[in-house]
Protein backbone atom coordinates (compact mmCIF):
# COMPACT_ATOMS: atom_id res chain seq x y z
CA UNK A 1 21.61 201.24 -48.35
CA UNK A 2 21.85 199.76 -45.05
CA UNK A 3 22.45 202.44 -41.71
CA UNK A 4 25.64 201.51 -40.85
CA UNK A 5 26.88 201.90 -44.39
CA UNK A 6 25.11 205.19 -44.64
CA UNK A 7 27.09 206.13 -41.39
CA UNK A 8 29.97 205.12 -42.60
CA UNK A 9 29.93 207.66 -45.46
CA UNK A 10 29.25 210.32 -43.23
CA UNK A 11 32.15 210.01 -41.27
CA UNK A 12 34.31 209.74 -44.37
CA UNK A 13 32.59 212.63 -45.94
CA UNK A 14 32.81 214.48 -42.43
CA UNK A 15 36.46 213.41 -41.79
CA UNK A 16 37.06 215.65 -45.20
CA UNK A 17 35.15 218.44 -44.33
CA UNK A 18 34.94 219.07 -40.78
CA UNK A 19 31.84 220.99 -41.06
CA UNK A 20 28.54 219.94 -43.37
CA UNK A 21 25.14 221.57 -43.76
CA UNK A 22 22.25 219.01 -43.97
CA UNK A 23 20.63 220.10 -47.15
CA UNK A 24 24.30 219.62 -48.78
CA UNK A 25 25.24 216.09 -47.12
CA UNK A 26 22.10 214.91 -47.93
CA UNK A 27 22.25 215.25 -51.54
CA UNK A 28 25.68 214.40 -51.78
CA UNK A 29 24.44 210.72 -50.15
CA UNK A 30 20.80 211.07 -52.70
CA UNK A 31 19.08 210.53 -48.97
CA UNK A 32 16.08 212.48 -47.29
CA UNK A 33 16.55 214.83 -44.60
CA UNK A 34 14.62 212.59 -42.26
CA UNK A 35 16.70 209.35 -42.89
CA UNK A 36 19.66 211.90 -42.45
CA UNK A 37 18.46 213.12 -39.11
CA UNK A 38 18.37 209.43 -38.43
CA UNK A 39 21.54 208.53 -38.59
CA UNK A 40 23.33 211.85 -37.36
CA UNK A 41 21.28 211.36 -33.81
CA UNK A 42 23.00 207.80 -33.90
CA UNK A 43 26.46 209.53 -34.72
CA UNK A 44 25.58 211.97 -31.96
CA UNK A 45 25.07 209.05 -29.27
CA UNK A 46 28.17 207.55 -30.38
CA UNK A 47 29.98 210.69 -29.78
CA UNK A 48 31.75 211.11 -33.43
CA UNK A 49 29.71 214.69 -34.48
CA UNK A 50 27.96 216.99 -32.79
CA UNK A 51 24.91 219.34 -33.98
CA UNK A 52 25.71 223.04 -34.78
CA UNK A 53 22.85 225.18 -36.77
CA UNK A 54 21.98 223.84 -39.86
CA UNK A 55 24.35 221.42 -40.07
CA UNK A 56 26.71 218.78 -38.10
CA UNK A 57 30.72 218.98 -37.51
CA UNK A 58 33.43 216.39 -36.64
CA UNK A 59 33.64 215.69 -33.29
CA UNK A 60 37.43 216.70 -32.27
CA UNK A 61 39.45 216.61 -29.41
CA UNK A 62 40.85 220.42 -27.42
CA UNK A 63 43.83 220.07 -30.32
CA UNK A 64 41.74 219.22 -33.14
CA UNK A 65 42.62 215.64 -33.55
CA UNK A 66 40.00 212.82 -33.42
CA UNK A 67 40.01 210.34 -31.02
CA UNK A 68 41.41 206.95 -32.35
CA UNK A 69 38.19 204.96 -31.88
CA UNK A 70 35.98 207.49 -34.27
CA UNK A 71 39.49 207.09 -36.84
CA UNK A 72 39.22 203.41 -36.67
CA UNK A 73 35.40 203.88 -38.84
CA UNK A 74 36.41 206.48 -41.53
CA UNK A 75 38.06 206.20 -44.86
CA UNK A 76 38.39 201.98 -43.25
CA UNK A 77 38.39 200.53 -46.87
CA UNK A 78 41.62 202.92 -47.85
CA UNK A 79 43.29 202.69 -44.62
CA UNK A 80 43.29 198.28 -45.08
CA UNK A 81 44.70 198.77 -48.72
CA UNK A 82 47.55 200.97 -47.20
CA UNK A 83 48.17 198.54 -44.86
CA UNK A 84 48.15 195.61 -47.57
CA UNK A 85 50.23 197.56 -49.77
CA UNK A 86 53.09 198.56 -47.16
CA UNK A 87 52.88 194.31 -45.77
CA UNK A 88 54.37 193.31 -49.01
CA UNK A 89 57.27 195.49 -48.20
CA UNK A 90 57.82 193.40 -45.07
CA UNK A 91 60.48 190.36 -44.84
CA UNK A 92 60.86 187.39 -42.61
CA UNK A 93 63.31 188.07 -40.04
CA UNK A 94 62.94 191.59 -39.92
CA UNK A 95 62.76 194.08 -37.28
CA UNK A 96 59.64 196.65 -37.71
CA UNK A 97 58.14 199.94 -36.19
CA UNK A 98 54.31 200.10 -36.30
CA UNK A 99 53.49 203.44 -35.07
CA UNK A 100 50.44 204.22 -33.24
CA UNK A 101 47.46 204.85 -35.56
CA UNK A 102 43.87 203.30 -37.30
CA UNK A 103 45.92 203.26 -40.46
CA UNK A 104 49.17 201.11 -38.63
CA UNK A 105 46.43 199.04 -36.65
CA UNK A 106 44.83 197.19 -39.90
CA UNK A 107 48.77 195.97 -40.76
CA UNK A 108 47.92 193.21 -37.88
CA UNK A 109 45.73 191.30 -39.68
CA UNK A 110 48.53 190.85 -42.87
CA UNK A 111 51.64 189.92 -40.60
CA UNK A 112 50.03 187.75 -38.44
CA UNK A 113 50.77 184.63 -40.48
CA UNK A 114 54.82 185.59 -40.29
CA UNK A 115 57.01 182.92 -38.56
CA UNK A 116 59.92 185.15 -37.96
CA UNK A 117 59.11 189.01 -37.55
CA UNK A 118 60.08 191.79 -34.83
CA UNK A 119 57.51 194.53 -34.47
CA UNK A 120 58.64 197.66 -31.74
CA UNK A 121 55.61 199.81 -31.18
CA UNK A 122 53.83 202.37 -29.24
CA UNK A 123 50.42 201.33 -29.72
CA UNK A 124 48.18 199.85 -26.89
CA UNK A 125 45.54 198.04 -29.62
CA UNK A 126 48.57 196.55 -31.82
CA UNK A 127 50.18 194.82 -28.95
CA UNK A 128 46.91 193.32 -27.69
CA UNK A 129 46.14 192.04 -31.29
CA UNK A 130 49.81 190.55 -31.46
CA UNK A 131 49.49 188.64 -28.28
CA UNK A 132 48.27 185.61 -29.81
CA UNK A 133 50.90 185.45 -32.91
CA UNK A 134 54.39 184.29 -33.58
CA UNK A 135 55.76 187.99 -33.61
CA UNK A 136 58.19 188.85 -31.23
CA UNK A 137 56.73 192.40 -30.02
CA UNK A 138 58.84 195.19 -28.35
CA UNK A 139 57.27 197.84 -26.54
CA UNK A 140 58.41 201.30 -26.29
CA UNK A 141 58.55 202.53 -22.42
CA UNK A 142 57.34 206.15 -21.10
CA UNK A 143 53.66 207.71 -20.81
CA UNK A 144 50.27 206.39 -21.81
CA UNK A 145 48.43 209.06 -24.31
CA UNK A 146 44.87 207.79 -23.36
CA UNK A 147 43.46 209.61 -26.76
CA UNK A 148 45.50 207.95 -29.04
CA UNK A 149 45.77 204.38 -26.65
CA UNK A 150 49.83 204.66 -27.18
CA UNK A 151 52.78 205.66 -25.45
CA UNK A 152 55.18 208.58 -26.25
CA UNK A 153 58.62 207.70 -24.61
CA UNK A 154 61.15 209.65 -23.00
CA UNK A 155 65.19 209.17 -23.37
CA UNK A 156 65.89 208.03 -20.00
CA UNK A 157 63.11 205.00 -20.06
CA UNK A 158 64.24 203.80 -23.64
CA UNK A 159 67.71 203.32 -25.70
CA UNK A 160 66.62 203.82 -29.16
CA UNK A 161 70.48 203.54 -29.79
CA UNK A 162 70.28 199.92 -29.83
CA UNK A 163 67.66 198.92 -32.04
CA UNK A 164 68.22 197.89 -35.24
CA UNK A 165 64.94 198.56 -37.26
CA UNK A 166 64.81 197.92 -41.01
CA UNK A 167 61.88 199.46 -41.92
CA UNK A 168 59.52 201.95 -40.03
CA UNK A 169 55.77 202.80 -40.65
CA UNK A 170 55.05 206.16 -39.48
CA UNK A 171 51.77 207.43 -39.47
CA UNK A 172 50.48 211.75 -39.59
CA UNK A 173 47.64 213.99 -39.26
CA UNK A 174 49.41 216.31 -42.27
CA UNK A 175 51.42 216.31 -45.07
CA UNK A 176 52.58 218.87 -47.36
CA UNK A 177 55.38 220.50 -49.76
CA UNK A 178 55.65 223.30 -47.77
CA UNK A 179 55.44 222.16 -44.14
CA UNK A 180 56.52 218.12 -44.63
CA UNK A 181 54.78 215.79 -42.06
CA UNK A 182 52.99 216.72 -38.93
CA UNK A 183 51.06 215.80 -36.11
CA UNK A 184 49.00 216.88 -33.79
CA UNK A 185 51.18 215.72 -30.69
CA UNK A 186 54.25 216.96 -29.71
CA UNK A 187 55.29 213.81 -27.88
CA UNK A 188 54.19 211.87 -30.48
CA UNK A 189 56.76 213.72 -33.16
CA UNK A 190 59.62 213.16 -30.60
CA UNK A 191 59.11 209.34 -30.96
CA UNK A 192 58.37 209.52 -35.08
CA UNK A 193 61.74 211.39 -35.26
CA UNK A 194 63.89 208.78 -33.11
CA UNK A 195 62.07 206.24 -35.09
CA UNK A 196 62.93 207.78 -37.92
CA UNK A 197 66.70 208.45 -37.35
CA UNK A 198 67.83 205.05 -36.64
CA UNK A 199 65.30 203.15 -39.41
CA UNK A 200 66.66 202.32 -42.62
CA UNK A 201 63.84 202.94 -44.29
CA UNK A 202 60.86 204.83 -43.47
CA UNK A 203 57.28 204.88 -45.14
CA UNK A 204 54.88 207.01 -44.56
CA UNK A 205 51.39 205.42 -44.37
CA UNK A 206 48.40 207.50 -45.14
CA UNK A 207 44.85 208.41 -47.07
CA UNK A 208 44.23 211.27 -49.35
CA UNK A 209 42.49 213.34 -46.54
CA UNK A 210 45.77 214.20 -45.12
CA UNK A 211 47.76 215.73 -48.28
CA UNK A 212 48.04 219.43 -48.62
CA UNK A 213 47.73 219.94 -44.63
CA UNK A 214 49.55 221.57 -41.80
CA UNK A 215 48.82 220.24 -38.29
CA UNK A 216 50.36 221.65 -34.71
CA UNK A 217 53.72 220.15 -34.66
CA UNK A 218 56.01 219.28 -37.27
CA UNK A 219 57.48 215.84 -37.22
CA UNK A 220 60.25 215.73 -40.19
CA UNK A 221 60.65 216.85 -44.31
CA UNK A 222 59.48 215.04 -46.87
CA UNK A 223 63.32 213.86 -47.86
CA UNK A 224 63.51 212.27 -44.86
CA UNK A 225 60.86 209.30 -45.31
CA UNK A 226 61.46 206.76 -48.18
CA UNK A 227 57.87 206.80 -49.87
CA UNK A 228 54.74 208.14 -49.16
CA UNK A 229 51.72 205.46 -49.39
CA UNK A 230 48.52 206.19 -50.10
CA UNK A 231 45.29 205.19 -51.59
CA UNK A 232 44.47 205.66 -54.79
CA UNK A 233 41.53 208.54 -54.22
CA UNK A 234 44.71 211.21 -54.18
CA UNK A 235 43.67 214.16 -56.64
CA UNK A 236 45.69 213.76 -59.97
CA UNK A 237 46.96 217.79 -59.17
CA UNK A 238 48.01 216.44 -55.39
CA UNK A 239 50.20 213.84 -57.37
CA UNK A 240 51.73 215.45 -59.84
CA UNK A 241 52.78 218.19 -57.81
CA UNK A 242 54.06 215.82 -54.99
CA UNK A 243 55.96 213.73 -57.49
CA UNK A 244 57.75 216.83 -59.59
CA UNK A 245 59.48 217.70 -56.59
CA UNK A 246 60.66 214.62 -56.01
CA UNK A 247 58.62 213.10 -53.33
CA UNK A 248 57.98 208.97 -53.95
CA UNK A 249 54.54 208.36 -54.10
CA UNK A 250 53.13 204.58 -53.84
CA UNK A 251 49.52 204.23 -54.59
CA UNK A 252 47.33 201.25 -52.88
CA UNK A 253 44.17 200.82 -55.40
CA UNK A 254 41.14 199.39 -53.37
């Protein structure tokens, strides 16, 4: 297996568990120690773990959430068939909100090829990959969140009142029965729920590593997004107890 591949895993395994000890990760990938020790100091340099003894954890911000750029590398292959999944729910001639997010990022590269499409958004990196295309992009006004390259907007800098969005695409750092959907930012919840109000219909986009979790700030109930949409590593327990009370699940199989 090739080092960037092996890295790969350990970011996915690592974005599940936080915390690893060697011995354990490195049976878990059938590797040596030393070719382990290999690719954590390269994980290291690139700033996504950091050494504790024994073992390696996730590199996270003050608030526990990861920085966008180390997002964009882990669980990539299930956050591009989410993405897939939720473009074939998308019309010509509709207006759109792409939250900010690795999993809303990858929807660029299946809209692109739409003639007639409105996306509003508060991410930095999906406005600079829509500059080139035929979509008509709106973006939302207020302050730049430098982690999460997007901007969380404030009342009196945008009227949400006037936008007519059909369907919104919401991403979260935690889902559960109990709890519903949450993030890690405050600011970022008061934008979700505007979004959310005045959409028609609202999916929430997601991988399996974020079921059965409670994050900082709570952003709305489950009854108040359409369908969930995930990828099709969700535990058969996590789905059946998600769909018998009633939440809509939509699985995208890689």
């Amino acid at each position: 297996m090739f080092p960037l591949k092996r890295q790969q895993l350990i970011m996915d395994i690592m974005l599940e568990e936080k915390l690893m000890k060697l011995p354990v990760l490195a049976e878990r990938l059938n590797i040596s120690i030393e070719t382990l020790r290999r690719d954590i100091q390269t994980l290291v340099q690139e700033d996504k773990v950091e050494k504790v003894y024994g073992g390696i954890k996730l590199k996270e911000l003050e608030l526990g959430e990861s920085l966008i750029e180390q997002r964009l590398t882990t669980n990539l292959v299930a956050k591009r068939v989410i993405a897939k999944k939720c473009c074939t729910f998308i019309q010509e001639g509709e207006c759109i909100f792409l939250d900010s997010g690795s999993t809303t990022l990858q929807f660029v590269q299946y809209i692109k090829s739409f003639q007639h499409l409105t996306v509003v958004t508060n991410s930095l990196p999906i406005v600079m990959e829509l500059l080139a295309s035929h979509i008509d992009v709106i973006m939302i006004g207020g302050k730049i969140r430098h982690s999460e390259q997007s901007v969380t907007t404030y009342d009196f800098l945008f009227n949400f009142d006037r936008l007519n969005i059909s369907k919104a695409f919401i991403c979260a750092s935690g889902v559960s029965l109990e709890n519903g959907i949450s993030d890690f930012s405050f600011e970022e919840a008061v934008t979700r729920r505007k979004i959310i109000e005045i959409s028609k219909e609202t999916y929430l986009a997601c991988d399996h590593t974020k079921f059965n979790k409670d994050v900082m700030v709570q952003i709305c109930s489950l009854n108040d997004v359409t369908a969930i949409v995930t990828d099709d590593k969700l535990s058969e327990a996590t789905k059946k107890r998600f769909t018998e009370n009633g939440v809509s699940l939509i699985l995208a199989t890689t």
